[in-house]
C-alpha atoms as a PDB file:
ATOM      1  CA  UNK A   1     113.814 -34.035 -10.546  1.00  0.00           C
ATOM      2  CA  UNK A   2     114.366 -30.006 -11.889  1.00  0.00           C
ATOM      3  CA  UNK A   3     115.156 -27.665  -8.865  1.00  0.00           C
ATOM      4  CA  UNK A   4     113.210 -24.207  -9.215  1.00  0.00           C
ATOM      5  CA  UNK A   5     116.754 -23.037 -10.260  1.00  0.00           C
ATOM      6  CA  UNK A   6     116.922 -25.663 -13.421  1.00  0.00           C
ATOM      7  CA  UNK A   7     113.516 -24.422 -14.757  1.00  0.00           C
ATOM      8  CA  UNK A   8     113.966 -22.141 -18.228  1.00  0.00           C
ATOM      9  CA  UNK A   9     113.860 -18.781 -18.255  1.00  0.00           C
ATOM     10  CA  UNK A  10     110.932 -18.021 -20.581  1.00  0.00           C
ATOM     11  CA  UNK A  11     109.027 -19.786 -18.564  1.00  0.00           C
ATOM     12  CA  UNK A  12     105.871 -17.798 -17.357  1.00  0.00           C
ATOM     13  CA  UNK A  13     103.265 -18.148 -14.712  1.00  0.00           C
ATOM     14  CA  UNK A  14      99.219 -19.160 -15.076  1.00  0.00           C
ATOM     15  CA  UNK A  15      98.536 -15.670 -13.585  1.00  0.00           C
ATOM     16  CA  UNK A  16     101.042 -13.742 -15.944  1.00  0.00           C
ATOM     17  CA  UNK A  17      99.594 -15.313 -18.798  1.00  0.00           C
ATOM     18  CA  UNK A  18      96.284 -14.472 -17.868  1.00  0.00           C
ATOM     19  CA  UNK A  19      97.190 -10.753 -17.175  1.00  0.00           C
ATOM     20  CA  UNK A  20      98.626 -10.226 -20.533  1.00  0.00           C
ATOM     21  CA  UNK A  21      95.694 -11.950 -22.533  1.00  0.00           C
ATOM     22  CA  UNK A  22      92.991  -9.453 -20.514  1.00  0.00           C
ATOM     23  CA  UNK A  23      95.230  -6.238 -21.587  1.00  0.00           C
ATOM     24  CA  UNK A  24      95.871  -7.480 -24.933  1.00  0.00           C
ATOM     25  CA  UNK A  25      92.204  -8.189 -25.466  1.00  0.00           C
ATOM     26  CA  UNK A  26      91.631  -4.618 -23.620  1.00  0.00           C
ATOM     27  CA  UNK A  27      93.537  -2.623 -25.887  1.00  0.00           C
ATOM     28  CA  UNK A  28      92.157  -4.730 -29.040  1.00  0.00           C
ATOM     29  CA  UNK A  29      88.735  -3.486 -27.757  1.00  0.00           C
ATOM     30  CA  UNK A  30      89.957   0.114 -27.532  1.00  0.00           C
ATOM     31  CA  UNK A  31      91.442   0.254 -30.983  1.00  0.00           C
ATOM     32  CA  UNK A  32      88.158  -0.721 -32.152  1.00  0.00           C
ATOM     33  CA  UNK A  33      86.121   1.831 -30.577  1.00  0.00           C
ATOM     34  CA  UNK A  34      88.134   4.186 -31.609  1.00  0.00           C
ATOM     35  CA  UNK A  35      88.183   3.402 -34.783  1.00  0.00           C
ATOM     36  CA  UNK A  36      84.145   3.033 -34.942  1.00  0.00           C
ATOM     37  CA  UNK A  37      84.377   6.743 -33.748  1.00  0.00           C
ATOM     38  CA  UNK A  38      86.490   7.783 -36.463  1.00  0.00           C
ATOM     39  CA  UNK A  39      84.427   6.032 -39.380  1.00  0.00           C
ATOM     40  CA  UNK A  40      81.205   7.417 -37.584  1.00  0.00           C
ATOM     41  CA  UNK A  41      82.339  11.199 -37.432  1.00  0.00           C
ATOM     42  CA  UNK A  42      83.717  10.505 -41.372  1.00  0.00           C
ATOM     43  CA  UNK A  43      80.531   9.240 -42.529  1.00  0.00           C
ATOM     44  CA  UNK A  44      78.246  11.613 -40.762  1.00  0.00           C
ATOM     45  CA  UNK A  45      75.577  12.628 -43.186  1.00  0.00           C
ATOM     46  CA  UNK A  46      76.596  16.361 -44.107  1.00  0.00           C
ATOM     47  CA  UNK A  47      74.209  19.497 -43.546  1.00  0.00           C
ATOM     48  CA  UNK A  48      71.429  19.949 -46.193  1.00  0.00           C
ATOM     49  CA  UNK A  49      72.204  23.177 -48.298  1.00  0.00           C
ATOM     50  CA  UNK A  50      69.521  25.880 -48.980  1.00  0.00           C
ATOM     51  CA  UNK A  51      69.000  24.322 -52.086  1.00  0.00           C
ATOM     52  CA  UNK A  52      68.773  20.929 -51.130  1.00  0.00           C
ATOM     53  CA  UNK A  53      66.237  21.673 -48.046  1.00  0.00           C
ATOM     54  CA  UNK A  54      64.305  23.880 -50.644  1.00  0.00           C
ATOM     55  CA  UNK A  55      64.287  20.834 -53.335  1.00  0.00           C
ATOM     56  CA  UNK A  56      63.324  18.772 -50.657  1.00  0.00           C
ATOM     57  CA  UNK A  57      60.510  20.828 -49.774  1.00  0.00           C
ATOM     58  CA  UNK A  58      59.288  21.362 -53.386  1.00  0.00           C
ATOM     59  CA  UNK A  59      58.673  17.877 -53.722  1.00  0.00           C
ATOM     60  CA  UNK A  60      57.475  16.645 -50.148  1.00  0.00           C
ATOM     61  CA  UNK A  61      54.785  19.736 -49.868  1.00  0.00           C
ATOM     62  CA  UNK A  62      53.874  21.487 -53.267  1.00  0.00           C
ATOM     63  CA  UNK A  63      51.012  20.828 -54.705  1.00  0.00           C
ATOM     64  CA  UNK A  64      49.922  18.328 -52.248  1.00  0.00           C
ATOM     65  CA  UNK A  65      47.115  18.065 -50.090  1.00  0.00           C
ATOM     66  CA  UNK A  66      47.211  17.327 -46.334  1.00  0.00           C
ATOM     67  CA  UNK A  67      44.717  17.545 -42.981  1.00  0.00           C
ATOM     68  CA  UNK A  68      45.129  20.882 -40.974  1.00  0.00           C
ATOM     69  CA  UNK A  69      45.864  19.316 -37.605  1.00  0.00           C
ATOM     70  CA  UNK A  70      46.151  22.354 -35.512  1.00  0.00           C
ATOM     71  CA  UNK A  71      45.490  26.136 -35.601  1.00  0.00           C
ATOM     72  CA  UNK A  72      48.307  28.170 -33.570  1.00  0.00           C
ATOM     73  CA  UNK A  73      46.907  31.951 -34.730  1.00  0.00           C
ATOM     74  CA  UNK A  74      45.573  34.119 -37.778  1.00  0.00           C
ATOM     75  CA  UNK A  75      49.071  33.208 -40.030  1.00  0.00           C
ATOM     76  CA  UNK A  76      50.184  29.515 -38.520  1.00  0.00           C
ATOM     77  CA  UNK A  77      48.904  25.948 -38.564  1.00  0.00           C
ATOM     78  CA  UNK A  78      50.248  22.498 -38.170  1.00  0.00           C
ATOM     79  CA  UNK A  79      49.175  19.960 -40.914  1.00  0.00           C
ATOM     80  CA  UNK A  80      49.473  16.218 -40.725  1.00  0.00           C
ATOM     81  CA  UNK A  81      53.124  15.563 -42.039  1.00  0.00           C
ATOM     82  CA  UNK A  82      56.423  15.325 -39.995  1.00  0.00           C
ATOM     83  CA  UNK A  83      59.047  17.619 -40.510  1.00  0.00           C
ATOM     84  CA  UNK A  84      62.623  16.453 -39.213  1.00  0.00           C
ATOM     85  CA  UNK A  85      62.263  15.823 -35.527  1.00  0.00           C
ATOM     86  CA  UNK A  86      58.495  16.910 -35.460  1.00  0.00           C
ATOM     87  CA  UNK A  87      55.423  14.756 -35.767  1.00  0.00           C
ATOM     88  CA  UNK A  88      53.893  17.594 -37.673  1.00  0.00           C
ATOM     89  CA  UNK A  89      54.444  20.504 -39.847  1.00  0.00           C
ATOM     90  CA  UNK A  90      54.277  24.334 -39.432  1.00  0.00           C
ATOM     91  CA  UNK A  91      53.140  26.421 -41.848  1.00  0.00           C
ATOM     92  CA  UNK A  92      53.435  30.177 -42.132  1.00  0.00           C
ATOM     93  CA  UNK A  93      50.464  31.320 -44.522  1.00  0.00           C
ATOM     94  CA  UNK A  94      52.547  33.438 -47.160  1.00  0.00           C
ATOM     95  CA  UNK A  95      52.301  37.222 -48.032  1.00  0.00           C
ATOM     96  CA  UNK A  96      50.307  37.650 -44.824  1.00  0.00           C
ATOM     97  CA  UNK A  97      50.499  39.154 -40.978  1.00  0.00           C
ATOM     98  CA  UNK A  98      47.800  38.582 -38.685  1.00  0.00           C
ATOM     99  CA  UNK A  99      47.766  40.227 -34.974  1.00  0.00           C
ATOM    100  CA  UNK A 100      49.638  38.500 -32.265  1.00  0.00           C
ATOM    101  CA  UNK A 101      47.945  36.086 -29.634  1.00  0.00           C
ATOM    102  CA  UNK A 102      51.117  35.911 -27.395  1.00  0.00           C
ATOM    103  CA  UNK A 103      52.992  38.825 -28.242  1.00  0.00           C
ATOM    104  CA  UNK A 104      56.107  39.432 -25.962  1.00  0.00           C
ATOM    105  CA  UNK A 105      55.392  43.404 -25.207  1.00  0.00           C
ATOM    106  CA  UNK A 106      51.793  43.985 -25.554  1.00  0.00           C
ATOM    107  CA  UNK A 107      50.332  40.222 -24.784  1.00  0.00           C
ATOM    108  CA  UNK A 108      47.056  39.170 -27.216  1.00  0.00           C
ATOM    109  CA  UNK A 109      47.483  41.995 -30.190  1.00  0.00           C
ATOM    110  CA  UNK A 110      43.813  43.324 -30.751  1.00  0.00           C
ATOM    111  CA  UNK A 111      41.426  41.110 -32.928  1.00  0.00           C
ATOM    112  CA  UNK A 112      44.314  38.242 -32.638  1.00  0.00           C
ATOM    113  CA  UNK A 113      40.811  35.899 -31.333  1.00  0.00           C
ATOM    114  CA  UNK A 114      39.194  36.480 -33.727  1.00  0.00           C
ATOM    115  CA  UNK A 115      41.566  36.199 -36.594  1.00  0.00           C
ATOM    116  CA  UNK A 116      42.939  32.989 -35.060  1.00  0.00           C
ATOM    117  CA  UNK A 117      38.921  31.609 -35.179  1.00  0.00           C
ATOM    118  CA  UNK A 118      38.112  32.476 -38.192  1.00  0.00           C
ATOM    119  CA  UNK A 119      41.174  30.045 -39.412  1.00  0.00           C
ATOM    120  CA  UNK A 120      39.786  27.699 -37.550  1.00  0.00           C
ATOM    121  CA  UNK A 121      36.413  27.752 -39.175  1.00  0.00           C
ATOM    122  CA  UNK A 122      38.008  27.761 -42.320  1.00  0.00           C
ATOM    123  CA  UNK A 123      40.647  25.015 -41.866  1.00  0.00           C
ATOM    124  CA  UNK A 124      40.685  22.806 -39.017  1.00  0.00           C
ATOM    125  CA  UNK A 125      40.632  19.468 -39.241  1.00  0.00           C
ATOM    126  CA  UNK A 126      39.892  19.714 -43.239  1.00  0.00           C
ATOM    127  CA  UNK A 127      42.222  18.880 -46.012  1.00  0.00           C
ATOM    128  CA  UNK A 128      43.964  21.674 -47.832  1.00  0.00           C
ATOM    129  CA  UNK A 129      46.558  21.862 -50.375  1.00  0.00           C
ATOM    130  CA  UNK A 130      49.514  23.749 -49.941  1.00  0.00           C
ATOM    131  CA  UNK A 131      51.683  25.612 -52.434  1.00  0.00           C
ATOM    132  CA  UNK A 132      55.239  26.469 -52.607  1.00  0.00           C
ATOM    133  CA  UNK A 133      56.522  30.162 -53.845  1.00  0.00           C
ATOM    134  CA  UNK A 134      59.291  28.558 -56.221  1.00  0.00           C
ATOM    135  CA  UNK A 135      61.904  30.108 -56.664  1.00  0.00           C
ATOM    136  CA  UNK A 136      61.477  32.198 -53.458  1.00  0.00           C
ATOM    137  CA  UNK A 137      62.413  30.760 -50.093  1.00  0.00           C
ATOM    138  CA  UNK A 138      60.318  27.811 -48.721  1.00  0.00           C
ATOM    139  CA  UNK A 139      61.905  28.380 -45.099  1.00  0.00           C
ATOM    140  CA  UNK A 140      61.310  31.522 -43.328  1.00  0.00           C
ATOM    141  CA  UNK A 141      63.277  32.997 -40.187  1.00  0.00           C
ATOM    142  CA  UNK A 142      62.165  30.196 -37.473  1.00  0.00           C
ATOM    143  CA  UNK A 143      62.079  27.102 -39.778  1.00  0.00           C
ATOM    144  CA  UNK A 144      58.537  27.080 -40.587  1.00  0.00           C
ATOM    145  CA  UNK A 145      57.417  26.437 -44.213  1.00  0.00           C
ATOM    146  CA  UNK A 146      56.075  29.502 -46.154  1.00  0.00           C
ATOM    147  CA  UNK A 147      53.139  28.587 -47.672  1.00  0.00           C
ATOM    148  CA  UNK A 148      49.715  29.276 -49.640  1.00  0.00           C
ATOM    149  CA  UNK A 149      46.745  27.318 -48.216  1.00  0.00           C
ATOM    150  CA  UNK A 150      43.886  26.108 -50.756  1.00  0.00           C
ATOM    151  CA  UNK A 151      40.893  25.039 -49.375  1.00  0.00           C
ATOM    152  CA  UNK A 152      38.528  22.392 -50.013  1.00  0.00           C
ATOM    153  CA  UNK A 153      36.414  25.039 -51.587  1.00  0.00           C
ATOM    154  CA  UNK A 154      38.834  26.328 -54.422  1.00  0.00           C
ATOM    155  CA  UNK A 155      39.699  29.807 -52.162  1.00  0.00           C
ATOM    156  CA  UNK A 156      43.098  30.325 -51.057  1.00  0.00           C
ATOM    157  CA  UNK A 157      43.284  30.927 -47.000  1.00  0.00           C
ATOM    158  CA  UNK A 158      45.666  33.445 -47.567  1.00  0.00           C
ATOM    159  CA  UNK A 159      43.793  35.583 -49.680  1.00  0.00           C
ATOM    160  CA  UNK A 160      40.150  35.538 -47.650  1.00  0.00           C
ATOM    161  CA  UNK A 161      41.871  36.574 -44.204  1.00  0.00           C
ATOM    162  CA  UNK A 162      42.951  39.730 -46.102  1.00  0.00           C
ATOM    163  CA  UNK A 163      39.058  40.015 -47.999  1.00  0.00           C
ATOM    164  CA  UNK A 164      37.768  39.942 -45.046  1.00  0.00           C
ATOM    165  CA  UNK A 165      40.007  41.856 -43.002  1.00  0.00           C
ATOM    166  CA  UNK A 166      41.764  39.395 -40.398  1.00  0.00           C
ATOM    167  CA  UNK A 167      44.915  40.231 -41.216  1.00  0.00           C
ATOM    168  CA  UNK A 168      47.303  42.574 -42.852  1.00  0.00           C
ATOM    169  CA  UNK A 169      49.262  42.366 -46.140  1.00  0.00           C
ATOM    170  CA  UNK A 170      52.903  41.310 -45.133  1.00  0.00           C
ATOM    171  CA  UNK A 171      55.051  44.657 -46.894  1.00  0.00           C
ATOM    172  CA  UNK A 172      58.478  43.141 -45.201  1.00  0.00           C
ATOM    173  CA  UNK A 173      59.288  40.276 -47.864  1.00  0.00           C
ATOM    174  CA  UNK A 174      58.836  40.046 -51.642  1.00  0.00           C
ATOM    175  CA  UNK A 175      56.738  37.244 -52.957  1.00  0.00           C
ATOM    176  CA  UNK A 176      54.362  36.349 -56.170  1.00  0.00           C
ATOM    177  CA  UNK A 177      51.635  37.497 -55.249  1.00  0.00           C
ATOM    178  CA  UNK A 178      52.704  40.798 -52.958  1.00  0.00           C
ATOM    179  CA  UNK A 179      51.092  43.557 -55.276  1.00  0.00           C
ATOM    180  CA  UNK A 180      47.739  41.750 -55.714  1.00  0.00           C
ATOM    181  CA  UNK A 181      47.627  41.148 -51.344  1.00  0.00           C
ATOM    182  CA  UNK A 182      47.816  44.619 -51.386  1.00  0.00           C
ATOM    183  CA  UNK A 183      44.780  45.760 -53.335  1.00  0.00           C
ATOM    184  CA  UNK A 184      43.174  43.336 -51.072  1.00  0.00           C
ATOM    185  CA  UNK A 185      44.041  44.901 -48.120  1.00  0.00           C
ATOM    186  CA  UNK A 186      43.102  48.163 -49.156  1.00  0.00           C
ATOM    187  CA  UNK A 187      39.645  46.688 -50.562  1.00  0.00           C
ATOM    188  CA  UNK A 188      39.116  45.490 -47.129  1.00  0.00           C
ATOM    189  CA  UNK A 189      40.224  48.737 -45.684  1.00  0.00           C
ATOM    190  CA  UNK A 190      38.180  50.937 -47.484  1.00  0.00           C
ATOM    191  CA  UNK A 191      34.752  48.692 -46.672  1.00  0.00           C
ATOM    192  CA  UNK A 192      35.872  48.387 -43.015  1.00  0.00           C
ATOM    193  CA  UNK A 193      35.590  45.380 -43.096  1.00  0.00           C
ATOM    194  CA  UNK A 194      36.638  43.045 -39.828  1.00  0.00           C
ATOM    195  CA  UNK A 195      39.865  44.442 -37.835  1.00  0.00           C
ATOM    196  CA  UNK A 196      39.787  47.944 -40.131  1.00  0.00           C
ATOM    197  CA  UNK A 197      36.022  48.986 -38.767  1.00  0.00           C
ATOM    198  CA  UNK A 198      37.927  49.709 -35.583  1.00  0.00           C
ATOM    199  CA  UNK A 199      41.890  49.361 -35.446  1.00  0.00           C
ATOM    200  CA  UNK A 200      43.445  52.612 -34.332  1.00  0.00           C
ATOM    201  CA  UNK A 201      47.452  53.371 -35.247  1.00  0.00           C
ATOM    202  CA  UNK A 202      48.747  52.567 -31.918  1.00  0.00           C
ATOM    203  CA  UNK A 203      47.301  48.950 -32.255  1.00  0.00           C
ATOM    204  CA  UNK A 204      48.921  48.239 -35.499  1.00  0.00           C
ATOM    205  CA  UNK A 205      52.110  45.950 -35.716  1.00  0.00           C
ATOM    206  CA  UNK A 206      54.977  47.716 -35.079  1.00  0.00           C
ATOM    207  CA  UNK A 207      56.803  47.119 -38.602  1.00  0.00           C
ATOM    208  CA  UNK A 208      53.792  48.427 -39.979  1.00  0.00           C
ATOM    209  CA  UNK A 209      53.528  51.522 -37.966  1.00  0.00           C
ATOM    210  CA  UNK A 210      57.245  52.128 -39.263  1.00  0.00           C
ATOM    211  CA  UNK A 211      56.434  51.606 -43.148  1.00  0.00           C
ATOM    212  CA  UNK A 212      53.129  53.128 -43.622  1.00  0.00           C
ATOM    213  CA  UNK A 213      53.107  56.327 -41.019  1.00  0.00           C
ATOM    214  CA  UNK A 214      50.370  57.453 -42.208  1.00  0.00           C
ATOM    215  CA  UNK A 215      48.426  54.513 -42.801  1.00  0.00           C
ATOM    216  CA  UNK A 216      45.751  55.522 -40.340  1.00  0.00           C
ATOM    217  CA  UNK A 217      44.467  58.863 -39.325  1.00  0.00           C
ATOM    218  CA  UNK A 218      43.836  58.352 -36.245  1.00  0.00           C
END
Protein backbone atom coordinates (compact mmCIF):
# COMPACT_ATOMS: atom_id res chain seq x y z
CA UNK A 1 0.00 0.00 0.00
CA UNK A 2 1.12 3.93 -1.27
CA UNK A 3 1.82 6.21 1.82
CA UNK A 4 0.30 9.85 1.27
CA UNK A 5 4.04 10.63 0.61
CA UNK A 6 4.27 7.97 -2.51
CA UNK A 7 1.18 9.55 -4.21
CA UNK A 8 2.24 11.73 -7.61
CA UNK A 9 2.50 15.08 -7.64
CA UNK A 10 -0.07 16.12 -10.27
CA UNK A 11 -2.36 14.59 -8.48
CA UNK A 12 -5.39 16.91 -7.62
CA UNK A 13 -8.29 16.87 -5.27
CA UNK A 14 -12.36 16.28 -6.07
CA UNK A 15 -12.83 19.84 -4.66
CA UNK A 16 -9.89 21.47 -6.73
CA UNK A 17 -11.18 20.03 -9.73
CA UNK A 18 -14.46 21.23 -9.16
CA UNK A 19 -13.25 24.84 -8.37
CA UNK A 20 -11.41 25.17 -11.55
CA UNK A 21 -14.28 23.75 -13.86
CA UNK A 22 -16.90 26.54 -12.14
CA UNK A 23 -14.23 29.48 -12.96
CA UNK A 24 -13.37 28.15 -16.22
CA UNK A 25 -17.01 27.82 -17.15
CA UNK A 26 -17.40 31.45 -15.37
CA UNK A 27 -15.06 33.21 -17.42
CA UNK A 28 -16.30 31.23 -20.70
CA UNK A 29 -19.69 32.84 -19.80
CA UNK A 30 -18.13 36.30 -19.44
CA UNK A 31 -16.27 36.24 -22.71
CA UNK A 32 -19.50 35.61 -24.23
CA UNK A 33 -21.41 38.38 -22.88
CA UNK A 34 -19.06 40.49 -23.69
CA UNK A 35 -18.75 39.68 -26.84
CA UNK A 36 -22.77 39.73 -27.43
CA UNK A 37 -22.27 43.41 -26.22
CA UNK A 38 -19.78 44.19 -28.69
CA UNK A 39 -21.69 42.64 -31.81
CA UNK A 40 -24.92 44.37 -30.37
CA UNK A 41 -23.42 48.02 -30.10
CA UNK A 42 -21.70 47.14 -33.86
CA UNK A 43 -24.86 46.21 -35.36
CA UNK A 44 -27.06 48.83 -33.85
CA UNK A 45 -29.33 50.09 -36.55
CA UNK A 46 -27.83 53.69 -37.35
CA UNK A 47 -29.91 57.06 -37.05
CA UNK A 48 -32.33 57.78 -39.98
CA UNK A 49 -30.99 60.88 -41.98
CA UNK A 50 -33.28 63.85 -42.95
CA UNK A 51 -33.63 62.32 -46.10
CA UNK A 52 -34.32 58.98 -45.17
CA UNK A 53 -37.08 60.02 -42.38
CA UNK A 54 -38.47 62.39 -45.17
CA UNK A 55 -38.52 59.33 -47.85
CA UNK A 56 -39.98 57.42 -45.29
CA UNK A 57 -42.64 59.77 -44.72
CA UNK A 58 -43.40 60.39 -48.44
CA UNK A 59 -44.35 56.98 -48.85
CA UNK A 60 -46.04 55.92 -45.43
CA UNK A 61 -48.41 59.28 -45.44
CA UNK A 62 -48.76 61.08 -48.91
CA UNK A 63 -51.50 60.72 -50.65
CA UNK A 64 -53.11 58.37 -48.33
CA UNK A 65 -56.14 58.43 -46.49
CA UNK A 66 -56.53 57.72 -42.74
CA UNK A 67 -59.33 58.24 -39.68
CA UNK A 68 -58.79 61.53 -37.64
CA UNK A 69 -58.59 59.94 -34.21
CA UNK A 70 -58.21 62.95 -32.10
CA UNK A 71 -58.45 66.78 -32.25
CA UNK A 72 -55.67 68.52 -29.93
CA UNK A 73 -56.53 72.42 -31.23
CA UNK A 74 -57.29 74.68 -34.40
CA UNK A 75 -53.69 73.39 -36.26
CA UNK A 76 -53.14 69.61 -34.64
CA UNK A 77 -54.78 66.20 -34.83
CA UNK A 78 -53.86 62.63 -34.30
CA UNK A 79 -54.89 60.19 -37.14
CA UNK A 80 -55.02 56.44 -36.92
CA UNK A 81 -51.34 55.39 -37.84
CA UNK A 82 -48.32 54.83 -35.45
CA UNK A 83 -45.43 56.83 -35.67
CA UNK A 84 -42.16 55.30 -34.00
CA UNK A 85 -42.98 54.75 -30.37
CA UNK A 86 -46.59 56.23 -30.71
CA UNK A 87 -49.82 54.41 -31.35
CA UNK A 88 -50.83 57.38 -33.41
CA UNK A 89 -49.74 60.19 -35.51
CA UNK A 90 -49.55 64.02 -35.11
CA UNK A 91 -50.19 66.19 -37.63
CA UNK A 92 -49.47 69.89 -37.88
CA UNK A 93 -52.03 71.31 -40.58
CA UNK A 94 -49.46 73.17 -42.97
CA UNK A 95 -49.21 76.95 -43.86
CA UNK A 96 -51.48 77.62 -40.89
CA UNK A 97 -51.54 79.14 -37.04
CA UNK A 98 -54.52 78.88 -35.06
CA UNK A 99 -54.78 80.56 -31.37
CA UNK A 100 -53.40 78.67 -28.48
CA UNK A 101 -55.62 76.48 -26.05
CA UNK A 102 -52.74 75.99 -23.48
CA UNK A 103 -50.49 78.68 -24.11
CA UNK A 104 -47.59 78.98 -21.51
CA UNK A 105 -47.96 83.01 -20.83
CA UNK A 106 -51.41 83.97 -21.57
CA UNK A 107 -53.34 80.39 -20.96
CA UNK A 108 -56.43 79.66 -23.74
CA UNK A 109 -55.39 82.39 -26.64
CA UNK A 110 -58.81 84.10 -27.60
CA UNK A 111 -61.17 82.12 -30.02
CA UNK A 112 -58.65 78.97 -29.42
CA UNK A 113 -62.50 77.02 -28.51
CA UNK A 114 -63.78 77.75 -31.06
CA UNK A 115 -61.16 77.19 -33.66
CA UNK A 116 -60.31 73.87 -31.99
CA UNK A 117 -64.41 72.92 -32.54
CA UNK A 118 -64.79 73.83 -35.62
CA UNK A 119 -61.90 71.08 -36.51
CA UNK A 120 -63.72 68.91 -34.81
CA UNK A 121 -66.87 69.30 -36.79
CA UNK A 122 -64.95 69.11 -39.74
CA UNK A 123 -62.68 66.11 -39.01
CA UNK A 124 -63.19 63.94 -36.17
CA UNK A 125 -63.57 60.62 -36.40
CA UNK A 126 -63.85 60.90 -40.46
CA UNK A 127 -61.33 59.80 -42.96
CA UNK A 128 -59.12 62.37 -44.58
CA UNK A 129 -56.26 62.26 -46.83
CA UNK A 130 -53.18 63.83 -46.07
CA UNK A 131 -50.57 65.43 -48.32
CA UNK A 132 -46.95 65.90 -48.10
CA UNK A 133 -45.15 69.42 -49.19
CA UNK A 134 -42.33 67.51 -51.25
CA UNK A 135 -39.54 68.77 -51.41
CA UNK A 136 -40.08 70.93 -48.27
CA UNK A 137 -39.67 69.44 -44.82
CA UNK A 138 -42.20 66.74 -43.69
CA UNK A 139 -40.97 67.18 -39.91
CA UNK A 140 -41.41 70.38 -38.22
CA UNK A 141 -39.65 71.68 -34.88
CA UNK A 142 -41.34 69.04 -32.30
CA UNK A 143 -41.50 65.94 -34.61
CA UNK A 144 -44.92 66.29 -35.80
CA UNK A 145 -45.70 65.73 -39.52
CA UNK A 146 -46.50 68.90 -41.59
CA UNK A 147 -49.33 68.28 -43.42
CA UNK A 148 -52.43 69.31 -45.75
CA UNK A 149 -55.73 67.69 -44.66
CA UNK A 150 -58.41 66.76 -47.49
CA UNK A 151 -61.63 66.03 -46.44
CA UNK A 152 -64.18 63.64 -47.34
CA UNK A 153 -65.82 66.48 -49.13
CA UNK A 154 -62.98 67.47 -51.68
CA UNK A 155 -62.00 70.86 -49.34
CA UNK A 156 -58.71 71.03 -47.87
CA UNK A 157 -58.90 71.65 -43.82
CA UNK A 158 -56.21 73.90 -44.12
CA UNK A 159 -57.61 76.20 -46.42
CA UNK A 160 -61.44 76.56 -44.80
CA UNK A 161 -60.00 77.45 -41.19
CA UNK A 162 -58.39 80.45 -42.95
CA UNK A 163 -62.00 81.13 -45.26
CA UNK A 164 -63.60 81.22 -42.47
CA UNK A 165 -61.41 82.91 -40.19
CA UNK A 166 -60.21 80.30 -37.41
CA UNK A 167 -56.92 80.79 -37.88
CA UNK A 168 -54.14 82.86 -39.25
CA UNK A 169 -51.87 82.41 -42.31
CA UNK A 170 -48.49 80.98 -40.91
CA UNK A 171 -45.82 84.07 -42.43
CA UNK A 172 -42.78 82.22 -40.37
CA UNK A 173 -41.99 79.25 -42.94
CA UNK A 174 -42.06 79.03 -46.74
CA UNK A 175 -44.29 76.45 -48.28
CA UNK A 176 -46.38 75.78 -51.73
CA UNK A 177 -49.06 77.22 -51.11
CA UNK A 178 -47.90 80.41 -48.71
CA UNK A 179 -48.95 83.30 -51.19
CA UNK A 180 -52.41 81.85 -51.99
CA UNK A 181 -53.05 81.31 -47.66
CA UNK A 182 -52.49 84.74 -47.68
CA UNK A 183 -55.16 86.18 -49.94
CA UNK A 184 -57.25 83.96 -47.87
CA UNK A 185 -56.55 85.46 -44.84
CA UNK A 186 -57.02 88.79 -45.97
CA UNK A 187 -60.44 87.67 -47.74
CA UNK A 188 -61.46 86.57 -44.39
CA UNK A 189 -60.18 89.70 -42.83
CA UNK A 190 -61.77 92.09 -44.83
CA UNK A 191 -65.48 90.22 -44.40
CA UNK A 192 -64.80 89.84 -40.64
CA UNK A 193 -65.39 86.88 -40.76
CA UNK A 194 -64.96 84.48 -37.40
CA UNK A 195 -61.83 85.55 -35.07
CA UNK A 196 -61.29 89.02 -37.35
CA UNK A 197 -65.05 90.47 -36.40
CA UNK A 198 -63.43 91.02 -33.03
CA UNK A 199 -59.57 90.25 -32.47
CA UNK A 200 -57.80 93.33 -31.19
CA UNK A 201 -53.66 93.66 -31.66
CA UNK A 202 -52.83 92.76 -28.21
CA UNK A 203 -54.60 89.31 -28.71
CA UNK A 204 -52.73 88.40 -31.76
CA UNK A 205 -49.80 85.78 -31.63
CA UNK A 206 -46.84 87.24 -30.69
CA UNK A 207 -44.72 86.42 -33.99
CA UNK A 208 -47.41 88.02 -35.68
CA UNK A 209 -47.56 91.15 -33.71
CA UNK A 210 -43.68 91.34 -34.60
CA UNK A 211 -44.12 90.87 -38.55
CA UNK A 212 -47.18 92.73 -39.37
CA UNK A 213 -47.14 95.94 -36.79
CA UNK A 214 -49.60 97.33 -38.26
CA UNK A 215 -51.77 94.61 -39.07
CA UNK A 216 -54.57 95.92 -36.91
CA UNK A 217 -55.59 99.39 -36.03
CA UNK A 218 -56.60 98.98 -33.04
Amino acid sequence: MRSKKDKPAFAMSKRRKTGITILCLLAAALLILLDHSFISKRWQPLPKSTEQIEAHDLEKYHDKTFAVVKVVDGDTIDIDIPDGSSARTRIRLLGIDAPETHSELYGAMYYAAQATEFVKSLSLAKDVTIYLDNPNPTRGKYGRLLAYVKLPDGRFLNEVLLIEGFVYADLRFEHSFFNRYKQLEASARSLNKGLWKEVTREQLPQWLQRMRPKLLKN
